[in-house]
PDB file of N, CA and C in Angstrom:
ATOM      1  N   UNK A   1      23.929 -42.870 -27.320  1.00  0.00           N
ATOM      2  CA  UNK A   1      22.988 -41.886 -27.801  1.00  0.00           C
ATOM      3  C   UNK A   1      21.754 -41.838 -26.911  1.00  0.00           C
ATOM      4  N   UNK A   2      21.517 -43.311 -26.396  1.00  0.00           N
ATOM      5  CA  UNK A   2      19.771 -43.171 -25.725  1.00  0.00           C
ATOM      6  C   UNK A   2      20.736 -42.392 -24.520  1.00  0.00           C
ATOM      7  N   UNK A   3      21.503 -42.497 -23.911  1.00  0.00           N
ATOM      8  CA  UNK A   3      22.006 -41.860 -22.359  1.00  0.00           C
ATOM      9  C   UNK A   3      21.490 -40.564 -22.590  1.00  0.00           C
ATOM     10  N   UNK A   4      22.292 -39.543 -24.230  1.00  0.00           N
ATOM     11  CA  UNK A   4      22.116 -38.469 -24.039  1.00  0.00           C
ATOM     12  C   UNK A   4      20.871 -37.997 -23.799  1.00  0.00           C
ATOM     13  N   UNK A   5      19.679 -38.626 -24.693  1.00  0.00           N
ATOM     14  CA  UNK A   5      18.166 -38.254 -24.286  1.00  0.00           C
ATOM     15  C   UNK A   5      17.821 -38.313 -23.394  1.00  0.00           C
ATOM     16  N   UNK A   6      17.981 -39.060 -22.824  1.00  0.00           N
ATOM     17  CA  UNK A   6      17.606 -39.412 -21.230  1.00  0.00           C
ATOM     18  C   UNK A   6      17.990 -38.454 -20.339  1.00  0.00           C
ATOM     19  N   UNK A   7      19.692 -38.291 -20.500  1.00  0.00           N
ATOM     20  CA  UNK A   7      19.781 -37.173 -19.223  1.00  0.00           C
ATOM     21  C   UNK A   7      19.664 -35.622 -19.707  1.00  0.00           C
ATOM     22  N   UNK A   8      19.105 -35.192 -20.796  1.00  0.00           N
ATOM     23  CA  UNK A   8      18.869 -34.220 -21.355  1.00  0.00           C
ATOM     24  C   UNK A   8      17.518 -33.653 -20.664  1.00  0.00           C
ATOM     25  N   UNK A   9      16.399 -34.190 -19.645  1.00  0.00           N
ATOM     26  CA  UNK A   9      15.445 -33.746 -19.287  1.00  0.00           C
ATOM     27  C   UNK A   9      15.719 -33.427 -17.814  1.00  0.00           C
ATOM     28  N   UNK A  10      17.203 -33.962 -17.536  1.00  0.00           N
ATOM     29  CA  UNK A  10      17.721 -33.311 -16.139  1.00  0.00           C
ATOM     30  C   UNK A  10      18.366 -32.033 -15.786  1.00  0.00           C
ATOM     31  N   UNK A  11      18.361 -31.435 -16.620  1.00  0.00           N
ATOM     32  CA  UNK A  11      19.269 -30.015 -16.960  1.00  0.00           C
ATOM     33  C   UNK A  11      19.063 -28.843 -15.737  1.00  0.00           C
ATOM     34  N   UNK A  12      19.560 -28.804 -15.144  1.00  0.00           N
ATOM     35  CA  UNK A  12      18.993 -27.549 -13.863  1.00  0.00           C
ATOM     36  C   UNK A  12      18.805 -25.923 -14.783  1.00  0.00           C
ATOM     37  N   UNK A  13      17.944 -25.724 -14.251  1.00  0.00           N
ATOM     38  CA  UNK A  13      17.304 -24.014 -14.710  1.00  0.00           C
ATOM     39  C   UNK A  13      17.350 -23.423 -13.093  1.00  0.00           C
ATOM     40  N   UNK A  14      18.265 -22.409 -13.182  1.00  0.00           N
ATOM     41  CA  UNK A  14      18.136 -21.174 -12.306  1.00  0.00           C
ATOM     42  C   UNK A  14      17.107 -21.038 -11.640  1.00  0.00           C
ATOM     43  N   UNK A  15      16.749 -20.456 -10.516  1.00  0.00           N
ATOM     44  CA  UNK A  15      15.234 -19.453 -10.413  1.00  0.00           C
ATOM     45  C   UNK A  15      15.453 -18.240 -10.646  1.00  0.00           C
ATOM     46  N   UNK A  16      14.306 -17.717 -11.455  1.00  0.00           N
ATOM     47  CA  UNK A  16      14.493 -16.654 -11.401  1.00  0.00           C
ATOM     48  C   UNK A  16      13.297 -15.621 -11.092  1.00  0.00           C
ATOM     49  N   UNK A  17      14.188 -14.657 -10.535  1.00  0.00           N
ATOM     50  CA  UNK A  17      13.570 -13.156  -9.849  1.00  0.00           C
ATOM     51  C   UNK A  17      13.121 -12.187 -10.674  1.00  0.00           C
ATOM     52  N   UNK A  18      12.493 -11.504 -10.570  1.00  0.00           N
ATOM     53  CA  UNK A  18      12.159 -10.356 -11.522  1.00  0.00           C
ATOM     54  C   UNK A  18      11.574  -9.258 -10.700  1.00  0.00           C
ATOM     55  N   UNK A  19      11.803  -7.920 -10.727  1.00  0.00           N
ATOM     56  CA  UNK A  19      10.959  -6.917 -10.185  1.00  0.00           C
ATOM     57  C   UNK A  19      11.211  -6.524  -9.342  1.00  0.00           C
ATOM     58  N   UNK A  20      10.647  -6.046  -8.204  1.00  0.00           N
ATOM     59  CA  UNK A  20      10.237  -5.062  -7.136  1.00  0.00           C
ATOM     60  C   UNK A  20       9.902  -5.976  -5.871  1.00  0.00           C
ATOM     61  N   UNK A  21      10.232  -6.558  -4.617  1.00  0.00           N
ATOM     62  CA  UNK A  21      10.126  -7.286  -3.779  1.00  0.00           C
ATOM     63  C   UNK A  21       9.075  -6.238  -3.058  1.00  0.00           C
ATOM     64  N   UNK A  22       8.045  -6.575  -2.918  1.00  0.00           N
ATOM     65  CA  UNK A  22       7.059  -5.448  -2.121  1.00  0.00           C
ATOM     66  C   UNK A  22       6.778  -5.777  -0.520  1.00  0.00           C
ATOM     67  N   UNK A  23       7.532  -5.824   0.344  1.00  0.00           N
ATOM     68  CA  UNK A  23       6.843  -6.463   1.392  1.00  0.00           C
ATOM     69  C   UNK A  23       5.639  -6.158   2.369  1.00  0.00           C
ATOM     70  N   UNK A  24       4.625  -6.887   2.176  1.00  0.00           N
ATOM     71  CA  UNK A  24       3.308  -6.626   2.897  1.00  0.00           C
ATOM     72  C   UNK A  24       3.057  -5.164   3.610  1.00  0.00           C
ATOM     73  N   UNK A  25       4.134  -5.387   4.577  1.00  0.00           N
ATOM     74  CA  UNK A  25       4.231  -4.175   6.242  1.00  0.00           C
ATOM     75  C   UNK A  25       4.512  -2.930   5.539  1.00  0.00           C
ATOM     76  N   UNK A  26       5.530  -3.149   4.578  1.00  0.00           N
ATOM     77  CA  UNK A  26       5.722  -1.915   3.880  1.00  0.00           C
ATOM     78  C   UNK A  26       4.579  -1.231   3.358  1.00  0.00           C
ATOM     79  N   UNK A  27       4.016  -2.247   2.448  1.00  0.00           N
ATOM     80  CA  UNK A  27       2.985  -1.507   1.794  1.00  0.00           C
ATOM     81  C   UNK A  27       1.434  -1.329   2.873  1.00  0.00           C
ATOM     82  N   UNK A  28       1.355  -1.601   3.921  1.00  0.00           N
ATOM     83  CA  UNK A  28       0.478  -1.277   4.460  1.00  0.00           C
ATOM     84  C   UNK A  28       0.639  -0.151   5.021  1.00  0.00           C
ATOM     85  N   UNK A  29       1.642   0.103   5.370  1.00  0.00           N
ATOM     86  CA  UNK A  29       2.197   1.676   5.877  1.00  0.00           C
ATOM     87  C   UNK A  29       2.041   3.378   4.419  1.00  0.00           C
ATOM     88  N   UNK A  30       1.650   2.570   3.461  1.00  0.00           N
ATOM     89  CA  UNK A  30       1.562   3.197   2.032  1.00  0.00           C
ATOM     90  C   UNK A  30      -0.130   4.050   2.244  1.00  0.00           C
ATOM     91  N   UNK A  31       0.139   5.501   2.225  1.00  0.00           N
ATOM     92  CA  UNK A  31      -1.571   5.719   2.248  1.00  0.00           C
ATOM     93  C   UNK A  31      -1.500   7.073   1.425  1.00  0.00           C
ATOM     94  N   UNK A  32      -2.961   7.148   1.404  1.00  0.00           N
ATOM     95  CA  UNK A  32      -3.352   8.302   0.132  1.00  0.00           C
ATOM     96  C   UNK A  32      -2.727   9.663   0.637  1.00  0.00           C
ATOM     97  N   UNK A  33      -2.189  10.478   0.812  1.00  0.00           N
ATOM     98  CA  UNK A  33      -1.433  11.619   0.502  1.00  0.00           C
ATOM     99  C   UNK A  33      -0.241  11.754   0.952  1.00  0.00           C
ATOM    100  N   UNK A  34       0.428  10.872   1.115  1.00  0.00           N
ATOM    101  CA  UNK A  34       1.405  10.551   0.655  1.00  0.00           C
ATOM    102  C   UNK A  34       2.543  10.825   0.003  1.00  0.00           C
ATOM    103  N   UNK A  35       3.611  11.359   0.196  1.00  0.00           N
ATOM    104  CA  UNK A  35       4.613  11.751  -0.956  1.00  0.00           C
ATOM    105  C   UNK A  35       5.262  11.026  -2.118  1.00  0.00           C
ATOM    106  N   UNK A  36       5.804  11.802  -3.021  1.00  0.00           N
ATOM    107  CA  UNK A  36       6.593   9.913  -3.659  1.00  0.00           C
ATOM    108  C   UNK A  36       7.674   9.622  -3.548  1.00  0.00           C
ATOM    109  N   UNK A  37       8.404  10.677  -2.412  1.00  0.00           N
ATOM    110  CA  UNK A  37       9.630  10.399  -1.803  1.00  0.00           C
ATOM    111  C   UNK A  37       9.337   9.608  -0.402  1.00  0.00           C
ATOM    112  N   UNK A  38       8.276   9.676   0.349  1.00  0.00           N
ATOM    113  CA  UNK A  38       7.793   8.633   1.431  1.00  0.00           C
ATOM    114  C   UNK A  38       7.475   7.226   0.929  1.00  0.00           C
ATOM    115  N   UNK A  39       6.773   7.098  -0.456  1.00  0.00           N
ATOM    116  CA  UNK A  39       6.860   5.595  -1.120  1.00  0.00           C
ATOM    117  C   UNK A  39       7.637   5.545  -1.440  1.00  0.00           C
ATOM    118  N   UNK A  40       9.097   6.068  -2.098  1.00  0.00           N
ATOM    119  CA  UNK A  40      10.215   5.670  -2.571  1.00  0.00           C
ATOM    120  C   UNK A  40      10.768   4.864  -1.463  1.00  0.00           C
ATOM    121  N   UNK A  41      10.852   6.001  -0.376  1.00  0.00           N
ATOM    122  CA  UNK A  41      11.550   5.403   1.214  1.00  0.00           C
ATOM    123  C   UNK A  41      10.722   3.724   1.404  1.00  0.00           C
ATOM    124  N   UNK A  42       9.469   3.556   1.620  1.00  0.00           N
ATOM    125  CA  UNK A  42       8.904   2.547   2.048  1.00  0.00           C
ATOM    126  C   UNK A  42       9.107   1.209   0.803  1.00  0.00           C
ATOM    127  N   UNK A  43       8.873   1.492  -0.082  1.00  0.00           N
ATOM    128  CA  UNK A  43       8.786   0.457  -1.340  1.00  0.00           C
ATOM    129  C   UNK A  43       9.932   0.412  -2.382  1.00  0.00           C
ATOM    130  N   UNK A  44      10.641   1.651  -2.355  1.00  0.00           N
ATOM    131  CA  UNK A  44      11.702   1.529  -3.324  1.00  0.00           C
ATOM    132  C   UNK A  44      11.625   2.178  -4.884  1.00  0.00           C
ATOM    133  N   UNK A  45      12.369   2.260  -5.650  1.00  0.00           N
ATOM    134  CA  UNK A  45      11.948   2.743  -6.712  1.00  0.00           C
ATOM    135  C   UNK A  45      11.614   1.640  -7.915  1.00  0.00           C
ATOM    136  N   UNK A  46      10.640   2.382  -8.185  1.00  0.00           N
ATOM    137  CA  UNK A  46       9.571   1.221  -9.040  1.00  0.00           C
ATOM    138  C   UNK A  46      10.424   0.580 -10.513  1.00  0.00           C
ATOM    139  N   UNK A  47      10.398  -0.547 -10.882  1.00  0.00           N
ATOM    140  CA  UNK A  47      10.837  -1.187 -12.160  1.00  0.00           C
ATOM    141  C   UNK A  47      11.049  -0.326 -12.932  1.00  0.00           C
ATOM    142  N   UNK A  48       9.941   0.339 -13.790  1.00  0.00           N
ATOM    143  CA  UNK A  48       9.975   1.253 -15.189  1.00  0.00           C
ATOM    144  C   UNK A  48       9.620   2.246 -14.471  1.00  0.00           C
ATOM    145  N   UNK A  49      10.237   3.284 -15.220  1.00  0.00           N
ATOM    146  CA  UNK A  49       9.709   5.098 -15.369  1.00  0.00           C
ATOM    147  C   UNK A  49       9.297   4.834 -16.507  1.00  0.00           C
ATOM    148  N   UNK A  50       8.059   4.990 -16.828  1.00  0.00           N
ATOM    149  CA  UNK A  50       6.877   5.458 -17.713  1.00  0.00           C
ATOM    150  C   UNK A  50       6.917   6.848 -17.882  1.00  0.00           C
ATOM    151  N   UNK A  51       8.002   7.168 -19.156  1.00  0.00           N
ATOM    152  CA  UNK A  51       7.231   8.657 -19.573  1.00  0.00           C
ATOM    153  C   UNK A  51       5.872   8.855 -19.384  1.00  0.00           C
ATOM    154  N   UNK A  52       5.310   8.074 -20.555  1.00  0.00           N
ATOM    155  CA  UNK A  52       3.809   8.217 -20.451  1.00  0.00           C
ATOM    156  C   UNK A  52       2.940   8.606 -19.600  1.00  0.00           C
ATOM    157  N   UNK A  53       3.609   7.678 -18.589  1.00  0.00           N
ATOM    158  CA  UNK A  53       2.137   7.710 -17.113  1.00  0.00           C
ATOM    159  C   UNK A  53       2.841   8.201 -16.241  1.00  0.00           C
ATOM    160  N   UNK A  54       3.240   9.537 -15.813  1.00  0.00           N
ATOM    161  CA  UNK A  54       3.911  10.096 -14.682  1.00  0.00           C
ATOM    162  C   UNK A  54       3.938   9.971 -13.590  1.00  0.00           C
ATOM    163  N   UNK A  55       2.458  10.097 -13.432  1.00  0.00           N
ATOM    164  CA  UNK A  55       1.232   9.606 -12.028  1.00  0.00           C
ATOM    165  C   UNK A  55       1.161   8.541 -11.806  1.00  0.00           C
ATOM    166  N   UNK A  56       1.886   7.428 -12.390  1.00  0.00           N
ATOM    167  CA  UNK A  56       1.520   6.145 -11.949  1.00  0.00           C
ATOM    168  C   UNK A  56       3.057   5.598 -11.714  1.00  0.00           C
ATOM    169  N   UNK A  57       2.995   4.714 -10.783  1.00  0.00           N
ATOM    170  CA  UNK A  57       3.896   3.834 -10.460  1.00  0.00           C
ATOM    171  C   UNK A  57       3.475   2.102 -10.533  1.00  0.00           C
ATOM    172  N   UNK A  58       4.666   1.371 -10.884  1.00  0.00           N
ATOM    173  CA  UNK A  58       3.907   0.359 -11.193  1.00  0.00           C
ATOM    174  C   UNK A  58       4.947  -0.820 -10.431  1.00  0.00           C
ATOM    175  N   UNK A  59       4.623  -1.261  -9.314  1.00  0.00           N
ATOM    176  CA  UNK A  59       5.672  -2.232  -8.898  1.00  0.00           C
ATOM    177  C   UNK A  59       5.309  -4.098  -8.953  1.00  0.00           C
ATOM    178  N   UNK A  60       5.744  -4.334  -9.948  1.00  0.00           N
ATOM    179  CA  UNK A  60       5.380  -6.051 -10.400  1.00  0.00           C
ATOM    180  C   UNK A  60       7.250  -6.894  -9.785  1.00  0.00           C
ATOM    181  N   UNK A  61       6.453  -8.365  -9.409  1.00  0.00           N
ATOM    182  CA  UNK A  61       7.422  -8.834  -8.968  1.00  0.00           C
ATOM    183  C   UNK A  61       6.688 -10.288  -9.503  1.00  0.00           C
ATOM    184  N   UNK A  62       7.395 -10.971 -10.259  1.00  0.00           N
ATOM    185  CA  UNK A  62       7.346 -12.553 -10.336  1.00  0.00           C
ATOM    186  C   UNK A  62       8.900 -13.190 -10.304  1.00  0.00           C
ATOM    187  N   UNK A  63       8.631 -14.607  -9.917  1.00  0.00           N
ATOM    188  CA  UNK A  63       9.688 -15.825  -9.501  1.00  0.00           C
ATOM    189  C   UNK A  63       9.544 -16.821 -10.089  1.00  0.00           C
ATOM    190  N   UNK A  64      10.378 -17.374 -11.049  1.00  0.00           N
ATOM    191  CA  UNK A  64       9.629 -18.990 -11.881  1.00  0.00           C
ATOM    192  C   UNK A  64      11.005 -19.971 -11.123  1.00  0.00           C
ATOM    193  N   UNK A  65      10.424 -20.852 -10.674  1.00  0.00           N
ATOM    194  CA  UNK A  65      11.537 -21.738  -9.588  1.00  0.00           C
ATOM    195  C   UNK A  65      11.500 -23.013 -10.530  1.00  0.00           C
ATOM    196  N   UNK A  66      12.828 -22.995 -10.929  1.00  0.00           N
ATOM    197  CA  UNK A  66      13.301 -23.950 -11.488  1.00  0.00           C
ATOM    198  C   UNK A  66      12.653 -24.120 -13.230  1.00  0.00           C
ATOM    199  N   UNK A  67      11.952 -25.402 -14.013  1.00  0.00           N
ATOM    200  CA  UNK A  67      11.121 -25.434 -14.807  1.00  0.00           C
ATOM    201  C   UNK A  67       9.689 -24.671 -14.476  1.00  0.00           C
ATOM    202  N   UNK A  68       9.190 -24.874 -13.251  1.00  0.00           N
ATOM    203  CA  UNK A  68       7.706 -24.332 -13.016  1.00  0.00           C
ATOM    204  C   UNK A  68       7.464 -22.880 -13.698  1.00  0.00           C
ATOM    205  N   UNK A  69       6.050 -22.778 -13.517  1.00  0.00           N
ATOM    206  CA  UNK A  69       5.412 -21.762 -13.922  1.00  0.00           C
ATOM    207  C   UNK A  69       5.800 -20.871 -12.947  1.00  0.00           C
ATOM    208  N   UNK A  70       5.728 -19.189 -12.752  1.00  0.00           N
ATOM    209  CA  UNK A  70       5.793 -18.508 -12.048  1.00  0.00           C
ATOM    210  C   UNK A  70       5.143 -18.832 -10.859  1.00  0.00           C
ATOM    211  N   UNK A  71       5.530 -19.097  -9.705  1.00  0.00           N
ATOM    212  CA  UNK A  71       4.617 -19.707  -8.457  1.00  0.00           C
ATOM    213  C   UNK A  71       4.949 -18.314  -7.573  1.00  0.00           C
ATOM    214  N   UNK A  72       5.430 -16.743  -7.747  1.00  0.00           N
ATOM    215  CA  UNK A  72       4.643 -15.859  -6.983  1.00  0.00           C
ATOM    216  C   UNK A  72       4.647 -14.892  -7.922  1.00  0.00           C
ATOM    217  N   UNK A  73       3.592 -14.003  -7.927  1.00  0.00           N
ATOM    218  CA  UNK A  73       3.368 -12.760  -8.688  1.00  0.00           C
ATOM    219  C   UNK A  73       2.779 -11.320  -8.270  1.00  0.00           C
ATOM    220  N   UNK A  74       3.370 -11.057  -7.941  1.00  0.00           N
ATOM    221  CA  UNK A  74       2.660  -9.590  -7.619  1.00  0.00           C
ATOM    222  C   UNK A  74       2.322  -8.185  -8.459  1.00  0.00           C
ATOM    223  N   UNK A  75       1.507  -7.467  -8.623  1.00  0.00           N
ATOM    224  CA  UNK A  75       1.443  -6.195  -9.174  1.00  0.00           C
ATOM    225  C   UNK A  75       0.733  -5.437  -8.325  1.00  0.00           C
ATOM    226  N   UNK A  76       0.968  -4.264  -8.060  1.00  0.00           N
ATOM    227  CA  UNK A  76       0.849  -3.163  -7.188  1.00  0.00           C
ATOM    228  C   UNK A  76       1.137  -1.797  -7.879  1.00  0.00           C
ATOM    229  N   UNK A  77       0.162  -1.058  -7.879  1.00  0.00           N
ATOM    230  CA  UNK A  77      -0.100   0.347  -8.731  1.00  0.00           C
ATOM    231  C   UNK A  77      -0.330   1.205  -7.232  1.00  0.00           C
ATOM    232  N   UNK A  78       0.331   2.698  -7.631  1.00  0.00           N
ATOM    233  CA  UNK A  78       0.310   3.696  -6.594  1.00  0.00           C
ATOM    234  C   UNK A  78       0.301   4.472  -7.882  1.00  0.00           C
ATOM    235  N   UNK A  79      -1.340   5.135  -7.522  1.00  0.00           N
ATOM    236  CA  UNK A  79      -1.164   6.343  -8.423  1.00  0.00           C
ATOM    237  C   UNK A  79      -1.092   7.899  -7.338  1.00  0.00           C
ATOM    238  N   UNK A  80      -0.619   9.020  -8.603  1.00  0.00           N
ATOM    239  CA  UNK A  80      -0.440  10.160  -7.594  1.00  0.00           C
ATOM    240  C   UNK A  80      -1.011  11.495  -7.968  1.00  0.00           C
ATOM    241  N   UNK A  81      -1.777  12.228  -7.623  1.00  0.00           N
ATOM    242  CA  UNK A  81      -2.370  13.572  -8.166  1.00  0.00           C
ATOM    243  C   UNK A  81      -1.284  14.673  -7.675  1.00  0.00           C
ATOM    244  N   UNK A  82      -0.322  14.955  -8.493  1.00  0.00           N
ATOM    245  CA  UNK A  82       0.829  15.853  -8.476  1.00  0.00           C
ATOM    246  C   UNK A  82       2.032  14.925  -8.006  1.00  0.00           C
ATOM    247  N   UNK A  83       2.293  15.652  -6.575  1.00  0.00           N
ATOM    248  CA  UNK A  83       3.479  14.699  -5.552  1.00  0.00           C
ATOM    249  C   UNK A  83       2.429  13.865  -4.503  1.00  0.00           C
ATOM    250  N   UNK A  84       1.555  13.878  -4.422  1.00  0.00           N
ATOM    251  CA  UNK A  84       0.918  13.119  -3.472  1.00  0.00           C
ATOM    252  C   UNK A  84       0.158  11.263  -3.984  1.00  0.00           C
ATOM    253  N   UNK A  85       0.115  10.665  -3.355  1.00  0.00           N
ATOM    254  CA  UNK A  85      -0.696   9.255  -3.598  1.00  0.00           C
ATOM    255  C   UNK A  85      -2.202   9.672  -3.538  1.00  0.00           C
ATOM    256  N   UNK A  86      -3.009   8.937  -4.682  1.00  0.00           N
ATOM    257  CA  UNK A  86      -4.341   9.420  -4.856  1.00  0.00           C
ATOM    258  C   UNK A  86      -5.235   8.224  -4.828  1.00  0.00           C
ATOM    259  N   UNK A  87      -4.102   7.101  -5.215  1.00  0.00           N
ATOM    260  CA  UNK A  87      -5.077   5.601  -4.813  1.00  0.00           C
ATOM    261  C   UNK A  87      -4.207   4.903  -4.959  1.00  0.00           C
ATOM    262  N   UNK A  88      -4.440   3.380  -4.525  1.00  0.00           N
ATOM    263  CA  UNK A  88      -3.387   2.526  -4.225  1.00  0.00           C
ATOM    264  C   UNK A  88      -4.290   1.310  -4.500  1.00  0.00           C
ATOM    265  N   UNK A  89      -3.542   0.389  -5.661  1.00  0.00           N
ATOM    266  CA  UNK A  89      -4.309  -0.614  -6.378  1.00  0.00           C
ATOM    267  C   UNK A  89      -3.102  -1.373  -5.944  1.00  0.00           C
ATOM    268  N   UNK A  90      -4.319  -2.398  -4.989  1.00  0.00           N
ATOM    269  CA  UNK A  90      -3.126  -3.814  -4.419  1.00  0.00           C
ATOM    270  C   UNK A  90      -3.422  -5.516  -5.810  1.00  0.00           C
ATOM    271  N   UNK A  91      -3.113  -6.348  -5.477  1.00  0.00           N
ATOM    272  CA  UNK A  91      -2.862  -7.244  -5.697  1.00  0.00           C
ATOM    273  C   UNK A  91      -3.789  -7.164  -7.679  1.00  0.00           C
ATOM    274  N   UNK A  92      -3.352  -6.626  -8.580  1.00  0.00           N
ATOM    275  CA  UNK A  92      -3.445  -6.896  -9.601  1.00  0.00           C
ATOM    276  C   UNK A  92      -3.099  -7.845 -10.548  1.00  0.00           C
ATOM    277  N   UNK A  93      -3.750  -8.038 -11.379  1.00  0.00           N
ATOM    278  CA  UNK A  93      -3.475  -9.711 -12.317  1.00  0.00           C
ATOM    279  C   UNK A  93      -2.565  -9.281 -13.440  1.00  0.00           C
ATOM    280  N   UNK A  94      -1.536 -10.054 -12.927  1.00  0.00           N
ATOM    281  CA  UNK A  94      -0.102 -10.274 -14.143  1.00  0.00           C
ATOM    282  C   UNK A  94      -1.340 -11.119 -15.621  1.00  0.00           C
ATOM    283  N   UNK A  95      -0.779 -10.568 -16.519  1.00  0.00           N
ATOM    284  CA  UNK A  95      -1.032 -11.466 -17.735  1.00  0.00           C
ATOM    285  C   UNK A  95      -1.128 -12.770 -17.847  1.00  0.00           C
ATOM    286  N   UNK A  96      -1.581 -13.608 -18.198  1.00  0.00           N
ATOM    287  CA  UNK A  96      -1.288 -15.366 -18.183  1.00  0.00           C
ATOM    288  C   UNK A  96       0.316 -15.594 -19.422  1.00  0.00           C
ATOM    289  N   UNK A  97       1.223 -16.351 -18.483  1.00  0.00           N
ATOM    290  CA  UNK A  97       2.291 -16.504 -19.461  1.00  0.00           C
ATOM    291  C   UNK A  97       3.364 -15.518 -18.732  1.00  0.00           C
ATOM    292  N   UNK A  98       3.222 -14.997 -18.215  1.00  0.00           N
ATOM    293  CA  UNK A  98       4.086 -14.159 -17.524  1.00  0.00           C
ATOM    294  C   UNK A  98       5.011 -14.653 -15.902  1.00  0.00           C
TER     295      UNK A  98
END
């Protein structure tokens, strides 16, 4: 019985991925008028379609490796006035717990 407790805190957990991989170069190439078929091309298509927020795109990416806490997180907002990019919100704060 003590074995099972014991090796019960060795259990491997996955890593896992979530989201939108944004890479840097890409998104520096990202600028205000912009199409959202030129950010589709550069960044990809974003996690959620938001009825709600039409104009906004929202690309979040976190990784929790192994037991740890999420050790990368990204959020990145491209908003758009019609078809064009109207501002571009880099490195935004994921929630705590996320």
């Amino acid at each position: 019985m003590g074995f099972l407790l014991m090796s019960s805190g060795c259990v491997y957990r996955a890593n896992i991925s979530q989201g939108n991989i944004v890479e840097e170069e890409d998104l520096d190439q990202v600028e205000v008028g912009m199409t959202r078929n030129q950010v589709r091309f550069l960044l990809g298509t974003p996690m959620v379609d938001d009825p709600f927020h039409r104009d906004r795109w929202d690309y979040v990416y976190y990784i929790t490796i192994g037991r740890n806490d999420a050790t990368a997180k990204r959020w990145v907002t491209i908003l758009f006035d019609g078809d064009t990019v109207s501002e571009i919100q880099r490195n935004r704060d994921l929630a705590e717990g996320l």
